[in-house]
PDB file of N, CA and C in Angstrom:
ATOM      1  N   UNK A   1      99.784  47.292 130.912  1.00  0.00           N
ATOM      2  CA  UNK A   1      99.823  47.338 129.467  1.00  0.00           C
ATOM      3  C   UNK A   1     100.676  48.525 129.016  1.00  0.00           C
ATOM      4  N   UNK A   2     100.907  48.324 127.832  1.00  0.00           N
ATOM      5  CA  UNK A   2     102.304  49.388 127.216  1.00  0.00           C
ATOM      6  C   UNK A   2     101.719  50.178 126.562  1.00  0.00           C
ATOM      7  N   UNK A   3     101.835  51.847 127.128  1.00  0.00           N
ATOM      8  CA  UNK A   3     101.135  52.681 125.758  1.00  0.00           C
ATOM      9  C   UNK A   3     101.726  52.930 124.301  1.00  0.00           C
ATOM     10  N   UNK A   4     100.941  52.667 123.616  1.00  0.00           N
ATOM     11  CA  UNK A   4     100.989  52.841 122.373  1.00  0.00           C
ATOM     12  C   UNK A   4     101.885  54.291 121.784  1.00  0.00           C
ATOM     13  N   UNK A   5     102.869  53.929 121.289  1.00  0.00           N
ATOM     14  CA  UNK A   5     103.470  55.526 120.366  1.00  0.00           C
ATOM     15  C   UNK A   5     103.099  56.308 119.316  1.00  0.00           C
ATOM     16  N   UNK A   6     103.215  56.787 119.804  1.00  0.00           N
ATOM     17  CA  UNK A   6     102.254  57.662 118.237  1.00  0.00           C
ATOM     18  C   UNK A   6     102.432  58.907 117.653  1.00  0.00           C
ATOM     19  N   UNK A   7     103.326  58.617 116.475  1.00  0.00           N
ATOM     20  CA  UNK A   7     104.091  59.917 115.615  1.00  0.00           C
ATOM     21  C   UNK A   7     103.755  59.547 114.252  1.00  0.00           C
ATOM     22  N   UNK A   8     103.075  61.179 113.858  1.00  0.00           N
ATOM     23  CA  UNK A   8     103.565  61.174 112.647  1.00  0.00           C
ATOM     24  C   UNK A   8     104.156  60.977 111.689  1.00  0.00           C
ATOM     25  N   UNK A   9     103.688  60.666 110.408  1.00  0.00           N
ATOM     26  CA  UNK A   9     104.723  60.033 109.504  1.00  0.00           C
ATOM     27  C   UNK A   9     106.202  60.842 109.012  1.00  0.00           C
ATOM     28  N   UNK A  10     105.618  61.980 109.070  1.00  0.00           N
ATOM     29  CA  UNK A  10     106.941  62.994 108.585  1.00  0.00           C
ATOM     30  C   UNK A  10     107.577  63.428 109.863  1.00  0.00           C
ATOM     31  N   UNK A  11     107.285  63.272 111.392  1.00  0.00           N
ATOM     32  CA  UNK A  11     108.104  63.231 112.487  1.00  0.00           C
ATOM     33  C   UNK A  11     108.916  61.701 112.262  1.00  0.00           C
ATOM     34  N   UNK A  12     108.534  60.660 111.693  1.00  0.00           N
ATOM     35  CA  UNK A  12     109.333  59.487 112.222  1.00  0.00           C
ATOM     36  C   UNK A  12     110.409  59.465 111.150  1.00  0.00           C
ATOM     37  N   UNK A  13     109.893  60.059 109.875  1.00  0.00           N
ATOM     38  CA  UNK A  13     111.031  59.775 109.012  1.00  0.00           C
ATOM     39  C   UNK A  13     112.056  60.788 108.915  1.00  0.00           C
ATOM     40  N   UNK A  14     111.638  62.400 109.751  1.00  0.00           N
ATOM     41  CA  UNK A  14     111.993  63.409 109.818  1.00  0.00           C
ATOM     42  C   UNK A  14     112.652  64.189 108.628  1.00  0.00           C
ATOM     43  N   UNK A  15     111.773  63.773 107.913  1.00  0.00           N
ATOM     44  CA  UNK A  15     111.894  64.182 105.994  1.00  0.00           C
ATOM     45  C   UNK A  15     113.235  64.247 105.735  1.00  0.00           C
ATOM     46  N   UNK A  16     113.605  63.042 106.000  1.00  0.00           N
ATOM     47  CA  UNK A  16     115.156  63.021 105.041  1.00  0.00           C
ATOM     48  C   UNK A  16     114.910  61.922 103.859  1.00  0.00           C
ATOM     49  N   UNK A  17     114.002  61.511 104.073  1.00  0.00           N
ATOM     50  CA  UNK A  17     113.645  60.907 102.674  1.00  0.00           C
ATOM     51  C   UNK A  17     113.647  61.091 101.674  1.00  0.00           C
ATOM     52  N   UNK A  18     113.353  62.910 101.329  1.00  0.00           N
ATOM     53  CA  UNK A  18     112.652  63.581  99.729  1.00  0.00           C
ATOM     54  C   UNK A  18     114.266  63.448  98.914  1.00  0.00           C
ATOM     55  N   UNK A  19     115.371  63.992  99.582  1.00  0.00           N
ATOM     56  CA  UNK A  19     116.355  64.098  99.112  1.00  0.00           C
ATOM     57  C   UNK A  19     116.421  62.898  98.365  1.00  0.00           C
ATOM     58  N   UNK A  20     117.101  61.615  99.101  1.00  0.00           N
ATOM     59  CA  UNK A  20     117.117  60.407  98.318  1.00  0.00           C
ATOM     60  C   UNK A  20     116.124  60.426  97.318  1.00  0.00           C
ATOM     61  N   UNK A  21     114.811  59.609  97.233  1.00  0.00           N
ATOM     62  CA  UNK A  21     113.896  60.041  96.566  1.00  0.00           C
ATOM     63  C   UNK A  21     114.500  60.530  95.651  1.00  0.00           C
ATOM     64  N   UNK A  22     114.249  62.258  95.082  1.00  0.00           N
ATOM     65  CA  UNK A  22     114.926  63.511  94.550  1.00  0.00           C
ATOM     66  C   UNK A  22     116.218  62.898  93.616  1.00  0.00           C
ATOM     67  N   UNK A  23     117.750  62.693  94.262  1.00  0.00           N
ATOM     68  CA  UNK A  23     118.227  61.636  93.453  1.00  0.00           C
ATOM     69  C   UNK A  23     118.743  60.542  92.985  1.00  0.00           C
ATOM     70  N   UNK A  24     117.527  59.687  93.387  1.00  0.00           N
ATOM     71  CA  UNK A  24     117.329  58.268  92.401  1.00  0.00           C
ATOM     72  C   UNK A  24     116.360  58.719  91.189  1.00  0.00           C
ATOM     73  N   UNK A  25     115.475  59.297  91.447  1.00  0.00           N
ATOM     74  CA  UNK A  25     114.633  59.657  89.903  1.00  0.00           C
ATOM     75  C   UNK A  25     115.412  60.615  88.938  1.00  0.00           C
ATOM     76  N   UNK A  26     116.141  61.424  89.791  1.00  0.00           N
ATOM     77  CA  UNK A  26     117.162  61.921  88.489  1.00  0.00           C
ATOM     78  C   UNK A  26     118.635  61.888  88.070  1.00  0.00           C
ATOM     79  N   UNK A  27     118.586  60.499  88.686  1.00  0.00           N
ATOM     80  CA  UNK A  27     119.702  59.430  87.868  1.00  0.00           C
ATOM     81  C   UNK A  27     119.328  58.395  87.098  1.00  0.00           C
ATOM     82  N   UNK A  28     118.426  58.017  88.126  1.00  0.00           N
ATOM     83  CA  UNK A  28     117.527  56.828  86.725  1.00  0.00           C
ATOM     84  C   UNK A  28     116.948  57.437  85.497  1.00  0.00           C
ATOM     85  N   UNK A  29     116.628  58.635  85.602  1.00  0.00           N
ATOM     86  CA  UNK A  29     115.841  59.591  84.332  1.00  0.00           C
ATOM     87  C   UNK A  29     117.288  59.437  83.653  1.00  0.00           C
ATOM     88  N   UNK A  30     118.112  60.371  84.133  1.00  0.00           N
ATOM     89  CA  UNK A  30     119.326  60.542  82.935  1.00  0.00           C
ATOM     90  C   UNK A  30     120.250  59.165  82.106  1.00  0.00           C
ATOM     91  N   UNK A  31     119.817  58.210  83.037  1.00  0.00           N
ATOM     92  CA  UNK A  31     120.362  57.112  82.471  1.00  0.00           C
ATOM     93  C   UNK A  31     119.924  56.650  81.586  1.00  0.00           C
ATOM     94  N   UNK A  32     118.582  56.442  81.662  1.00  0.00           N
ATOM     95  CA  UNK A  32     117.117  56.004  80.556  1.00  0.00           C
ATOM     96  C   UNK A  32     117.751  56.961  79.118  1.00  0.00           C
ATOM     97  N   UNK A  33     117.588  58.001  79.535  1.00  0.00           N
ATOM     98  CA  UNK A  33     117.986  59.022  78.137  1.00  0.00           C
ATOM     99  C   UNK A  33     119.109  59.042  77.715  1.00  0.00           C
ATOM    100  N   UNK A  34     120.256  58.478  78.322  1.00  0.00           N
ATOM    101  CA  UNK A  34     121.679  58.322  77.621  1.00  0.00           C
ATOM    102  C   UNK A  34     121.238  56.969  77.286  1.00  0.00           C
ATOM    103  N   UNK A  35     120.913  55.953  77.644  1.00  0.00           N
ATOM    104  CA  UNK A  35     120.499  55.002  76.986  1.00  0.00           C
ATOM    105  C   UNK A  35     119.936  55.034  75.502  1.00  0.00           C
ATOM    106  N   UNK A  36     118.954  55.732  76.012  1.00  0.00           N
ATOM    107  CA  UNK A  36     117.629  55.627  74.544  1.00  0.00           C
ATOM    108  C   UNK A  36     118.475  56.377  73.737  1.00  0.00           C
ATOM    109  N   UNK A  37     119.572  57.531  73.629  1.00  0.00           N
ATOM    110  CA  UNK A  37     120.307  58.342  72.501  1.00  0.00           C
ATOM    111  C   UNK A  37     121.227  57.420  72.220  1.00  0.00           C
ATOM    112  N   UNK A  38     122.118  56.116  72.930  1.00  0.00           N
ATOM    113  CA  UNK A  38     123.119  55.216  72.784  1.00  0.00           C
ATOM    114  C   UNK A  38     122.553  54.414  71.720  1.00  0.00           C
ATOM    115  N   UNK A  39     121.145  54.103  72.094  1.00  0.00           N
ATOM    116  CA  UNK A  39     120.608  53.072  70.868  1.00  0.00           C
ATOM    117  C   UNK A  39     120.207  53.930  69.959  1.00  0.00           C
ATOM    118  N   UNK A  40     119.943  54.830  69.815  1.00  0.00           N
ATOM    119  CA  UNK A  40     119.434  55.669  68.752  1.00  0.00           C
ATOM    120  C   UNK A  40     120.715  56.142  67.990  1.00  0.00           C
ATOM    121  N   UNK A  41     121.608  56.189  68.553  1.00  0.00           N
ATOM    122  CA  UNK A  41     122.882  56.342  67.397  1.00  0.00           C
ATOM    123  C   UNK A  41     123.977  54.656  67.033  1.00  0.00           C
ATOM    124  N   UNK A  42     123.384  53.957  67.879  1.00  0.00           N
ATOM    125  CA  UNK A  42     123.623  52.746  67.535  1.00  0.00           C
ATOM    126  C   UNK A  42     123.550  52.027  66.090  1.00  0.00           C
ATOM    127  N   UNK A  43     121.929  52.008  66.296  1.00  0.00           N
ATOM    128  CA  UNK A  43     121.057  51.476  65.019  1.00  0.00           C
ATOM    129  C   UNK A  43     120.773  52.527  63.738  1.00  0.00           C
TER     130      UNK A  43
END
């Protein structure tokens, strides 16, 4: 039988995740808000 591996979640992803993460929320944030001021000087 095959032993089982077994790592941690922040060994397997080896925290390069937060970055990404980090910025997609503050591009999607700034977009939302050039948005919402686009319609707000729109209308």
């Amino acid at each position: 039988m095959r032993e089982r591996i077994v790592t941690s979640p922040t060994a397997a992803r080896a925290g390069s995740q937060e970055r990404v993460v980090r910025y997609t929320l503050a591009i999607s944030l700034s977009l939302v808000v050039i948005s919402f001021v686009l319609s707000y000087l729109v209308s």
